[in-house]
Protein backbone atom coordinates (compact mmCIF):
# COMPACT_ATOMS: atom_id res chain seq x y z
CA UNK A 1 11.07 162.22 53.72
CA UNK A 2 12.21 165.15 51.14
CA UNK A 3 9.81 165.54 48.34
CA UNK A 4 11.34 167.03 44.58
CA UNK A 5 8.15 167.95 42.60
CA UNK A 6 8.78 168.58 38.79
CA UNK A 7 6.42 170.89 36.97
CA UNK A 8 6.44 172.74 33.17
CA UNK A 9 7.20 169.79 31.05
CA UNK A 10 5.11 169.69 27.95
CA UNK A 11 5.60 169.48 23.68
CA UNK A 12 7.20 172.24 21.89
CA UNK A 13 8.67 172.48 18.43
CA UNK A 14 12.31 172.51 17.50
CA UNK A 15 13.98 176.20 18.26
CA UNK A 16 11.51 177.02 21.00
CA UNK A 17 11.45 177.33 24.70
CA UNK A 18 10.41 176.06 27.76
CA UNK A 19 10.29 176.39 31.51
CA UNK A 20 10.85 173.68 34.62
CA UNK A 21 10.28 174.20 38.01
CA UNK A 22 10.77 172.31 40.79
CA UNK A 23 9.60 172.52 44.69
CA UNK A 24 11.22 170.77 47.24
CA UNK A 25 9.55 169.82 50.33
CA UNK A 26 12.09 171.34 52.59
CA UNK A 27 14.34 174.72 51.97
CA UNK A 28 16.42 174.67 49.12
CA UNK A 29 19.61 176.05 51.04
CA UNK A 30 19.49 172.61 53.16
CA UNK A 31 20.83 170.79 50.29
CA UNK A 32 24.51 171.01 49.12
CA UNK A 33 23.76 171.37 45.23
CA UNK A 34 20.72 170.56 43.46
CA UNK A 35 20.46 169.87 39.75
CA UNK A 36 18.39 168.75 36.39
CA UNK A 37 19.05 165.18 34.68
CA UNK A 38 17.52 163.88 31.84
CA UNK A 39 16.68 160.23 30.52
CA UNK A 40 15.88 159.70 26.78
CA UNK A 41 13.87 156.42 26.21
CA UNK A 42 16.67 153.71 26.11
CA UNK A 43 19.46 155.93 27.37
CA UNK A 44 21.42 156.35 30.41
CA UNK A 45 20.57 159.59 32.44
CA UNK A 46 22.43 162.18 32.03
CA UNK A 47 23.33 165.87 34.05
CA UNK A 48 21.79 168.69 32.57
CA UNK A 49 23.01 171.39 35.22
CA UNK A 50 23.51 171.83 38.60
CA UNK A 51 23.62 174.58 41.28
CA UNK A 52 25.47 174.77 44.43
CA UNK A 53 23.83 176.14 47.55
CA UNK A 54 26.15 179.14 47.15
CA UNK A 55 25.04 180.13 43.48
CA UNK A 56 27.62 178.27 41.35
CA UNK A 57 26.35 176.77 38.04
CA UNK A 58 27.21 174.04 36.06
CA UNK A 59 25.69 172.70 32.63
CA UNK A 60 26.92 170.02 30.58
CA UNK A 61 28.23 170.93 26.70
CA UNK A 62 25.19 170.21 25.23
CA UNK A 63 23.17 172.58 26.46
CA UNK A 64 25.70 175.51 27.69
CA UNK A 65 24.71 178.75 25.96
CA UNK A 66 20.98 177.46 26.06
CA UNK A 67 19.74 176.24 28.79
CA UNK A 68 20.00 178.47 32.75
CA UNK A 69 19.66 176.87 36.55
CA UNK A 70 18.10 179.57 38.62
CA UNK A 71 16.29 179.52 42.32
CA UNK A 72 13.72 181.76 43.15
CA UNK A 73 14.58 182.82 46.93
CA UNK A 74 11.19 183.80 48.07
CA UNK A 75 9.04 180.60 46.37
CA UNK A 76 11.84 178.31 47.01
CA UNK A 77 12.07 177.06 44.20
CA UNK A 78 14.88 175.49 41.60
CA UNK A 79 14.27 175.95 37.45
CA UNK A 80 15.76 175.34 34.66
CA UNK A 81 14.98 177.70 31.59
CA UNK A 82 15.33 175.99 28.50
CA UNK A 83 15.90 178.12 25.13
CA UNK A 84 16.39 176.92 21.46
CA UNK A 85 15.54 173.52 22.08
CA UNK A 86 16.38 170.61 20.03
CA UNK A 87 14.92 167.10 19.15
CA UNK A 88 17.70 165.78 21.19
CA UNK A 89 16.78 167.41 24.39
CA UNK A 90 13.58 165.33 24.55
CA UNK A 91 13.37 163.73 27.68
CA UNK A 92 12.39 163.08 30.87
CA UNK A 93 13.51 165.77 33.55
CA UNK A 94 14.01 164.61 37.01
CA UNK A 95 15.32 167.28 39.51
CA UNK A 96 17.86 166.39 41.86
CA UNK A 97 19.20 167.56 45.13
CA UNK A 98 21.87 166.40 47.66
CA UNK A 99 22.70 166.64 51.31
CA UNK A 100 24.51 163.53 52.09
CA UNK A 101 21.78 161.35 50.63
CA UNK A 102 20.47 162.01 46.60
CA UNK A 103 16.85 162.87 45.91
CA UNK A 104 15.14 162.47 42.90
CA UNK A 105 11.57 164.01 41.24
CA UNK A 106 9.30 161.96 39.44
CA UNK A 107 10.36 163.68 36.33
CA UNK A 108 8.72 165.64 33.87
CA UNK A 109 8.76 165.33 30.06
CA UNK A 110 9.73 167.38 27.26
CA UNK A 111 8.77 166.83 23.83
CA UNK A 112 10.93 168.71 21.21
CA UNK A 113 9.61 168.35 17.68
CA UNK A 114 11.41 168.01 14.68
């Protein structure tokens, strides 16, 4: 049974930044892509970015130019650097990965003041 666990979430005001990580129970490179969704209270979940196992990002529009998928090859580990935040990026965070079968975190949340 694969295991996501989310970690950094927290409150931060509006233009600041913030860090998620995520540790998966098994090697990263054993999944095809891996990713960051978010759910705001009484909305649908949405992609936030993704990462192949070869290296190739992808982020949706509203947070291209601000927000950066990265693994860490030696903790195994999957994060998502989040700059200039917004009110509208609060959320939960749930990290994702795929190999045939989705997996899902818990989630973490992020506050964004306004």
């Amino acid at each position: 049974q694969v295991q996501l666990v989310e970690s950094g979430g927290g409150l931060v005001q509006t233009g600041g930044s913030l860090s998620l990580s995520c540790e998966p129970s098994r090697n990263i490179y054993s999944f095809d892509h891996m990713g960051w969704y978010r759910q705001a209270p009484g909305k649908q979940r949405e992609v936030v970015a993704t990462l192949t196992a070869s290296g190739l990002p992808g982020y949706a529009d509203a947070v291209k130019g601000r927000f950066t998928i990265s693994r860490n090859n030696a903790k195994n580990t999957l994060h998502l650097h989040m700059n200039t935040l917004k009110p509208e990026d609060t959320a939960v965070y749930y990290c994702h990965a795929h190999s045939r079968v989705n997996y899902w975190g818990q989630g973490t949340q992020v506050t964004v003041s306004s």
